[in-house]
PDB file of N, CA and C in Angstrom:
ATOM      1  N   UNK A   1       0.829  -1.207   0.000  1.00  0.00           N
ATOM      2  CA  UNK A   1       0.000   0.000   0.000  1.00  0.00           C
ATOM      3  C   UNK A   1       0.867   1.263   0.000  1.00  0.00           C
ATOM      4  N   UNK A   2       1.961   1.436  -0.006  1.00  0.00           N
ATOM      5  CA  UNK A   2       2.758   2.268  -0.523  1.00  0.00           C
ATOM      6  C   UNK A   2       2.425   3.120  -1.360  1.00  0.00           C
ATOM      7  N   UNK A   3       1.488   2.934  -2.601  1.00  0.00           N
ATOM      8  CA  UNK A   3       1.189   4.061  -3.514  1.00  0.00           C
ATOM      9  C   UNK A   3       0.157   4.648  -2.723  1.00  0.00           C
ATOM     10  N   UNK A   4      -0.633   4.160  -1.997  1.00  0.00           N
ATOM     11  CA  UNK A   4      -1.577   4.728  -1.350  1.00  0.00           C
ATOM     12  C   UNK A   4      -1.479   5.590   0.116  1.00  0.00           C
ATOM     13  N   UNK A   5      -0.479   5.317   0.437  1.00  0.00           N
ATOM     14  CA  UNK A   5       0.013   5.797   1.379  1.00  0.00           C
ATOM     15  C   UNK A   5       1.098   7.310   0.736  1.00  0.00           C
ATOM     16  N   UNK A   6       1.387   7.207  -0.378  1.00  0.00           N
ATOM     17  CA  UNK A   6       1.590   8.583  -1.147  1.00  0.00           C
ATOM     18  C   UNK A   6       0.968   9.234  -1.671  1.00  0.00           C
ATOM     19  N   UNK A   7      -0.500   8.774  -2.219  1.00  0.00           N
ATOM     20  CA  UNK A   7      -1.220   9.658  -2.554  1.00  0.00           C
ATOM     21  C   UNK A   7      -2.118  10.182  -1.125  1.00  0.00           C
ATOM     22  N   UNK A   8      -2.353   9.866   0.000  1.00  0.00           N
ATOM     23  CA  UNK A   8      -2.626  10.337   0.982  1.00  0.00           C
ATOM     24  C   UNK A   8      -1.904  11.118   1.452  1.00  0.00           C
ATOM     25  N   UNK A   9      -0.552  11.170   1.199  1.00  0.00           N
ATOM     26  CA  UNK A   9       0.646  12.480   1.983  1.00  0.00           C
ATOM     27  C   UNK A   9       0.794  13.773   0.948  1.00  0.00           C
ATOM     28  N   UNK A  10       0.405  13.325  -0.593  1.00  0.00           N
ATOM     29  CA  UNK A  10      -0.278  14.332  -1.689  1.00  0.00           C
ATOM     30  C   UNK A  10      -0.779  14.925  -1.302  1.00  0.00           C
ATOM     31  N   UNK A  11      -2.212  14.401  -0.985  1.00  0.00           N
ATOM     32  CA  UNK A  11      -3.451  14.874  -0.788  1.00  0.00           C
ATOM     33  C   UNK A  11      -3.427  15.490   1.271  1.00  0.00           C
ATOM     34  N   UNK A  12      -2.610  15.145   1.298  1.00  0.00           N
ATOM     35  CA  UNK A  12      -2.504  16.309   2.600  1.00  0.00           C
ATOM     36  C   UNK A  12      -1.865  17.313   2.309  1.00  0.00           C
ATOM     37  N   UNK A  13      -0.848  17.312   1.220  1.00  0.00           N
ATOM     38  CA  UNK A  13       0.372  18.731   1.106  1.00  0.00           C
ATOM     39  C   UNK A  13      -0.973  19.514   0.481  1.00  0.00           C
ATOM     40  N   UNK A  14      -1.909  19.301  -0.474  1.00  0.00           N
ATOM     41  CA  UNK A  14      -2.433  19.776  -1.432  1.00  0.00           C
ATOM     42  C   UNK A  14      -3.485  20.468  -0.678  1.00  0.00           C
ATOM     43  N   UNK A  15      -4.137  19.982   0.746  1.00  0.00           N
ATOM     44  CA  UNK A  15      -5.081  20.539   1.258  1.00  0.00           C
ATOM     45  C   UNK A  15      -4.103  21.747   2.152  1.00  0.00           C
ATOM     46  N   UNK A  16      -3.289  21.415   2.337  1.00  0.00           N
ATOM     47  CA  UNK A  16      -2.362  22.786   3.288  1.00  0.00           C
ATOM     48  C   UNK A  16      -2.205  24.030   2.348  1.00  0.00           C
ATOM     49  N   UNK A  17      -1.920  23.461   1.126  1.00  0.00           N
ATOM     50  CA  UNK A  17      -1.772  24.537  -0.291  1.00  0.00           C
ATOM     51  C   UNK A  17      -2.842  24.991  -0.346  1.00  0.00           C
ATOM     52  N   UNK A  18      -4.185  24.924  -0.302  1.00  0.00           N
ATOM     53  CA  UNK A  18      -5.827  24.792  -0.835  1.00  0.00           C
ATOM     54  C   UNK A  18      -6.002  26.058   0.581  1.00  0.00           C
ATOM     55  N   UNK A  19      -5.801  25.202   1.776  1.00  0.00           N
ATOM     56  CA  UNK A  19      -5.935  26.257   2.928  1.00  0.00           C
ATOM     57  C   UNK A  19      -5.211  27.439   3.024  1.00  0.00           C
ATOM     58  N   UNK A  20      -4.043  27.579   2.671  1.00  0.00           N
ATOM     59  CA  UNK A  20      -3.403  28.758   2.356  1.00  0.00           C
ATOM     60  C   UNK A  20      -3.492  29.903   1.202  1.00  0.00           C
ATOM     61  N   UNK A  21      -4.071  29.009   0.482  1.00  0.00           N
ATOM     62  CA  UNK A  21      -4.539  29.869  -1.043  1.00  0.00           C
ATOM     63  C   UNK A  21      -6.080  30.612  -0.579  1.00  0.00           C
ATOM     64  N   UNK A  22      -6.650  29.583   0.473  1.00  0.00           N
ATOM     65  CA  UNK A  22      -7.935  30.167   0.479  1.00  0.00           C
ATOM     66  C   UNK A  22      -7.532  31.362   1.896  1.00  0.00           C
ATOM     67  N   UNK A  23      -6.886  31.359   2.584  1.00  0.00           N
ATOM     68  CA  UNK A  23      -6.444  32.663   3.594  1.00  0.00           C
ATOM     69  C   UNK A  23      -6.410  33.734   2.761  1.00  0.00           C
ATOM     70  N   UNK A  24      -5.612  33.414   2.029  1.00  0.00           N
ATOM     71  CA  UNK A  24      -4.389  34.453   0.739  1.00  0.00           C
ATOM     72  C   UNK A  24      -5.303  35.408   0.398  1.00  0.00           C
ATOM     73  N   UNK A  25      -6.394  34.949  -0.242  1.00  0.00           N
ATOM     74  CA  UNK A  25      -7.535  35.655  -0.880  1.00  0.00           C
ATOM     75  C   UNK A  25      -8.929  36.069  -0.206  1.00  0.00           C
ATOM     76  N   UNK A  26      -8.782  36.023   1.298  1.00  0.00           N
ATOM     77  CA  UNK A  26     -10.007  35.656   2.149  1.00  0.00           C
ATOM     78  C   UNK A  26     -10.442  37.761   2.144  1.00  0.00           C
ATOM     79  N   UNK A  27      -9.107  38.301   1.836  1.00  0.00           N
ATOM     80  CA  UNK A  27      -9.028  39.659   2.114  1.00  0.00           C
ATOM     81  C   UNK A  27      -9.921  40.129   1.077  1.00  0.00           C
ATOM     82  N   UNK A  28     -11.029  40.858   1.585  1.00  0.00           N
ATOM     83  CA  UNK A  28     -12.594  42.044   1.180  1.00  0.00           C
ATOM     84  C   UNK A  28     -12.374  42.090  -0.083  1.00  0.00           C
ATOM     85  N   UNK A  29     -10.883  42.993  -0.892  1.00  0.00           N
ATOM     86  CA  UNK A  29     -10.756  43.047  -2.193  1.00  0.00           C
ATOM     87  C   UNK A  29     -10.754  41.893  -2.942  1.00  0.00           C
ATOM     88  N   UNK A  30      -9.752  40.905  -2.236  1.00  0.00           N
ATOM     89  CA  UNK A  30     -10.085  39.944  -3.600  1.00  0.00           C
ATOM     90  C   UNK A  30     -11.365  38.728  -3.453  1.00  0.00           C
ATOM     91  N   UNK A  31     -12.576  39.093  -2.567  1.00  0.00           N
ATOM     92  CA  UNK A  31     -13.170  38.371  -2.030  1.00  0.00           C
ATOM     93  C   UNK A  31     -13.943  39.233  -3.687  1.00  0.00           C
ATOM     94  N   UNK A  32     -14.331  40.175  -3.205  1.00  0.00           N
ATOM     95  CA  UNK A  32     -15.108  41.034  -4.223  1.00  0.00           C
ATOM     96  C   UNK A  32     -14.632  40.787  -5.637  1.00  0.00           C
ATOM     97  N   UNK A  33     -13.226  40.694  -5.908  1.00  0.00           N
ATOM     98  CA  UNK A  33     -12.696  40.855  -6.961  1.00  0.00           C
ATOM     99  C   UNK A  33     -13.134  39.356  -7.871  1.00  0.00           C
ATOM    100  N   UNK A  34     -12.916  38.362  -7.062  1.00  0.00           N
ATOM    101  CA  UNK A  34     -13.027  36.601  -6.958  1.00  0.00           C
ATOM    102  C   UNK A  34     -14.392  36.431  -7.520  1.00  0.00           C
ATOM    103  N   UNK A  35     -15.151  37.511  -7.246  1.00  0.00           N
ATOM    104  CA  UNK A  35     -17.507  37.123  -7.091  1.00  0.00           C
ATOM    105  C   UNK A  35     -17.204  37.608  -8.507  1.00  0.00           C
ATOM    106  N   UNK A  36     -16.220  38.943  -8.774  1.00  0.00           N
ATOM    107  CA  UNK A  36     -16.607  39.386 -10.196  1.00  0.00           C
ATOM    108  C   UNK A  36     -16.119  38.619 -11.497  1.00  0.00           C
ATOM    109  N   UNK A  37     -14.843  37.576 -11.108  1.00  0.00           N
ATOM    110  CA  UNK A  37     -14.007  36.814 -12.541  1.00  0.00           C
ATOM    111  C   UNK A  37     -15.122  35.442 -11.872  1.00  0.00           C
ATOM    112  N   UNK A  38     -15.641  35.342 -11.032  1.00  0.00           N
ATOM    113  CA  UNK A  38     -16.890  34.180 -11.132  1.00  0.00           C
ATOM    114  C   UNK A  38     -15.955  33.024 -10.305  1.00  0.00           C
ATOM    115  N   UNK A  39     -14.771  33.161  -9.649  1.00  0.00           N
ATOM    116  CA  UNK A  39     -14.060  32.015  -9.001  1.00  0.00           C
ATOM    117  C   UNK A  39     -14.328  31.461  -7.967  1.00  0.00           C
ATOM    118  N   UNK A  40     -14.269  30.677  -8.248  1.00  0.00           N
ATOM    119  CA  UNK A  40     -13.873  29.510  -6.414  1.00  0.00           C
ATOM    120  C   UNK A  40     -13.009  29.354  -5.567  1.00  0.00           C
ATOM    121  N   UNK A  41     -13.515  29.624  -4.289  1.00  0.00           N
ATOM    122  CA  UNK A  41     -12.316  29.160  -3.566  1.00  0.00           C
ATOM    123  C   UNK A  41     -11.666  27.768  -3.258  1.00  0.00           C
ATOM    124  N   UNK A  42     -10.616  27.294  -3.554  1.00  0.00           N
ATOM    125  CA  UNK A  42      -9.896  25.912  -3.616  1.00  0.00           C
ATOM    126  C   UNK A  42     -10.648  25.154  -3.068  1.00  0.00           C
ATOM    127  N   UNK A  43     -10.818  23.678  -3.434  1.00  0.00           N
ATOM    128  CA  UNK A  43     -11.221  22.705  -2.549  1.00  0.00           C
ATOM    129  C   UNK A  43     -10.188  21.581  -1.643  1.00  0.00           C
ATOM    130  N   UNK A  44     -10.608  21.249  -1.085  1.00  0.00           N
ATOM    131  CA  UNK A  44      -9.536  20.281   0.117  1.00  0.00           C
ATOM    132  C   UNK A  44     -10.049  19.029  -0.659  1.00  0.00           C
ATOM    133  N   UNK A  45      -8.650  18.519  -0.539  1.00  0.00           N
ATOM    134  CA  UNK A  45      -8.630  17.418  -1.047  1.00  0.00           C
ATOM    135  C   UNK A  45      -8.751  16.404  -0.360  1.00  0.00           C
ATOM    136  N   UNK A  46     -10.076  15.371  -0.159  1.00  0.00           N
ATOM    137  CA  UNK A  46     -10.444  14.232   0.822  1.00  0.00           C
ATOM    138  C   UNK A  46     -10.124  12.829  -0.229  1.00  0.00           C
ATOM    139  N   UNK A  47      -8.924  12.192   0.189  1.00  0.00           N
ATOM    140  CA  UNK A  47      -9.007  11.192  -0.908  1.00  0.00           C
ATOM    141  C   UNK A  47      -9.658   9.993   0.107  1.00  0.00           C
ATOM    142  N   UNK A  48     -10.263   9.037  -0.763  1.00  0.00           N
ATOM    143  CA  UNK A  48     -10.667   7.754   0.297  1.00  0.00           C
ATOM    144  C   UNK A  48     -10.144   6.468  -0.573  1.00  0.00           C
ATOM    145  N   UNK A  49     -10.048   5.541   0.022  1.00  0.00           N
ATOM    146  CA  UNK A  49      -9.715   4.269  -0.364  1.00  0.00           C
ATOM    147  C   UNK A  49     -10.607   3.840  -1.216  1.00  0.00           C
ATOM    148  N   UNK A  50      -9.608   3.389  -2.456  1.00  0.00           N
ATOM    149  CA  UNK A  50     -10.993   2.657  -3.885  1.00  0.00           C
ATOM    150  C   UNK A  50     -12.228   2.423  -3.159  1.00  0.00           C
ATOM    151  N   UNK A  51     -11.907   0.924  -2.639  1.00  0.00           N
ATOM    152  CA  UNK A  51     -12.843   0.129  -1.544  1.00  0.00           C
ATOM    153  C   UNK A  51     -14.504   1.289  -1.026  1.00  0.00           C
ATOM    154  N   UNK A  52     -13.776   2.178  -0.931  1.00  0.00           N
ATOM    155  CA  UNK A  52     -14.916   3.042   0.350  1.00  0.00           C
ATOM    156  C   UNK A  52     -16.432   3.269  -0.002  1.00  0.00           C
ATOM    157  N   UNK A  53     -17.025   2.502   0.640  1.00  0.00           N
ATOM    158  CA  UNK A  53     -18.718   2.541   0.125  1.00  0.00           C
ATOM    159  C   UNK A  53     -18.810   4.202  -0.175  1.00  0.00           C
ATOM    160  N   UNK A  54     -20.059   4.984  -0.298  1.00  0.00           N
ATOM    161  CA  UNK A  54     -20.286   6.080  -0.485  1.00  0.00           C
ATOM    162  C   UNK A  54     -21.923   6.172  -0.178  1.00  0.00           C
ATOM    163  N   UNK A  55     -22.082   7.168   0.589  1.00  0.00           N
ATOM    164  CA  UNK A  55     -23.586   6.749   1.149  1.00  0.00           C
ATOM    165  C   UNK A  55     -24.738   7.679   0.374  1.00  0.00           C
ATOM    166  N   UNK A  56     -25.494   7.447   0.105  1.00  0.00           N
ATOM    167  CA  UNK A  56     -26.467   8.450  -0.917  1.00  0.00           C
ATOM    168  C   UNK A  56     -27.290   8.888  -0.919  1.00  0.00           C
ATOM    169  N   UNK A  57     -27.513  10.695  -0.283  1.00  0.00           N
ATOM    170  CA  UNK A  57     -28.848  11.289  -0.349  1.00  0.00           C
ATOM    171  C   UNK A  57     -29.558  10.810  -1.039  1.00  0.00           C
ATOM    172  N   UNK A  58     -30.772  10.480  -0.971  1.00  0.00           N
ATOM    173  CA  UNK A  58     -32.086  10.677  -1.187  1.00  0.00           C
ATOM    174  C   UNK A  58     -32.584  11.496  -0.934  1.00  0.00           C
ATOM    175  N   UNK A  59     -33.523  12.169  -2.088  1.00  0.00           N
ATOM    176  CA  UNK A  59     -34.435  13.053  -1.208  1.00  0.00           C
ATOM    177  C   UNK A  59     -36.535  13.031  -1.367  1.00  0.00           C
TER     178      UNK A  59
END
């Protein structure tokens, strides 16, 4: 499990990057600036094991 155990230490550097990008820009101007080019703020990266059921709203 080695590859998997690297893409989990990925996917942690990538959410520290994601959290810092989203501080970076948290400031009024580019909050405003962000609504007007239509952007998103980063998402965190949750990786799960192939295996992992996934549970499913209904509504």
């Amino acid at each position: 499990m080695a590859a998997w155990d690297e893409v989990e230490a990925v996917g942690r550097r990538y959410s520290e990057l994601a959290m810092g990008y989203n501080r970076l820009v948290a400031s009024p101007f580019n909050v405003l600036w962000n609504r007007r080019l239509e952007r998103q703020p980063a998402q965190v990266f949750t990786p799960e094991h192939p295996g992992a059921l996934h549970a499913v709203d209904v509504l």
